[in-house]
Protein backbone atom coordinates (compact mmCIF):
# COMPACT_ATOMS: atom_id res chain seq x y z
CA UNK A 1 16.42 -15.28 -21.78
CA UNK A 2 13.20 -15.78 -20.39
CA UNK A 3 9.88 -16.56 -22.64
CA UNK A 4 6.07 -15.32 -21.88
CA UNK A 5 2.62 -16.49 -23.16
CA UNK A 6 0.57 -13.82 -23.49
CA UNK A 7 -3.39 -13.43 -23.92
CA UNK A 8 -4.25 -12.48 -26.99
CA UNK A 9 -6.02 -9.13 -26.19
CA UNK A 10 -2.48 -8.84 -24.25
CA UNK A 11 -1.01 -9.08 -27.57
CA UNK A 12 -3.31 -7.00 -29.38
CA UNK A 13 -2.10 -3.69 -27.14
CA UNK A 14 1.53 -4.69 -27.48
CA UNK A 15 1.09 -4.79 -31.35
CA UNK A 16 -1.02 -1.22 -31.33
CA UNK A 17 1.56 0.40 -29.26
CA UNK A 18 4.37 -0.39 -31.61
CA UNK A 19 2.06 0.35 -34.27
CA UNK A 20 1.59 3.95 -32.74
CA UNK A 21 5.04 4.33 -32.07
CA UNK A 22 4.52 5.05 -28.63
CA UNK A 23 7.40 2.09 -28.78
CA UNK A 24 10.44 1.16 -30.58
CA UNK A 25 10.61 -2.43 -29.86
CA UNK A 26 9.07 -5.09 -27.25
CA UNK A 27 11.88 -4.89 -25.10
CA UNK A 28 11.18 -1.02 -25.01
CA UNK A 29 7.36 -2.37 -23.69
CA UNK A 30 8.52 -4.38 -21.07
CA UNK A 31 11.02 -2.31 -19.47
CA UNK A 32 8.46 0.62 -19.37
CA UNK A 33 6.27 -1.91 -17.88
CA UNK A 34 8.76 -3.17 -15.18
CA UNK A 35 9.26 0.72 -14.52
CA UNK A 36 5.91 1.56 -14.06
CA UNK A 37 4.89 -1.91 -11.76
CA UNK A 38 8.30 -1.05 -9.39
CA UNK A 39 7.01 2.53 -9.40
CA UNK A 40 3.52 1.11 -7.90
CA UNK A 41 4.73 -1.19 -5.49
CA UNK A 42 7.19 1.23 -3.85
CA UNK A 43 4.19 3.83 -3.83
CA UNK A 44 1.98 0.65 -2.12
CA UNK A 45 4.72 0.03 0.05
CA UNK A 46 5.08 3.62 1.54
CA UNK A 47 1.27 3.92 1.52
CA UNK A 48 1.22 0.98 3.94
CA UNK A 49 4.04 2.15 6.09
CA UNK A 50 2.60 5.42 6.25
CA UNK A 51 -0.62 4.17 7.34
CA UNK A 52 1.00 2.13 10.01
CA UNK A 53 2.58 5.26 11.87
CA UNK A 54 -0.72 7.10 11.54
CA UNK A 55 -2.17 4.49 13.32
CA UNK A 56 -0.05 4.41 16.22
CA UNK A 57 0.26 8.26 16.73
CA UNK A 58 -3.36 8.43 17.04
CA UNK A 59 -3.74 8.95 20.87
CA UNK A 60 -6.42 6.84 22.51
């Protein structure tokens, strides 16, 4: 098990979305957030990759 601190504004939104019942439970939270953060860095990732072969098909 693994603990966090948050700030409180942090924990201001977490309490509002469970209040909303956008989620069910913290855990719900966090594992949407992992989703989302793995989502970005494989789209980052690809972005730089793709940059890199534009880059060296450009002829000179």
């Amino acid at each position: 098990m693994m603990r966090i601190v948050l700030q409180p504004e942090q924990e201001q939104f977490v309490r509002e979305q469970l209040e909303r019942g956008k989620y069910s439970t913290v855990d719900d939270l966090v594992v949407e957030a992992f989703r989302l953060l793995e989502e970005r860095e494989q789209d980052h990732s690809g972005s730089q990759i793709d940059v890199r072969c534009h880059r060296r098909s450009i002829p000179i």
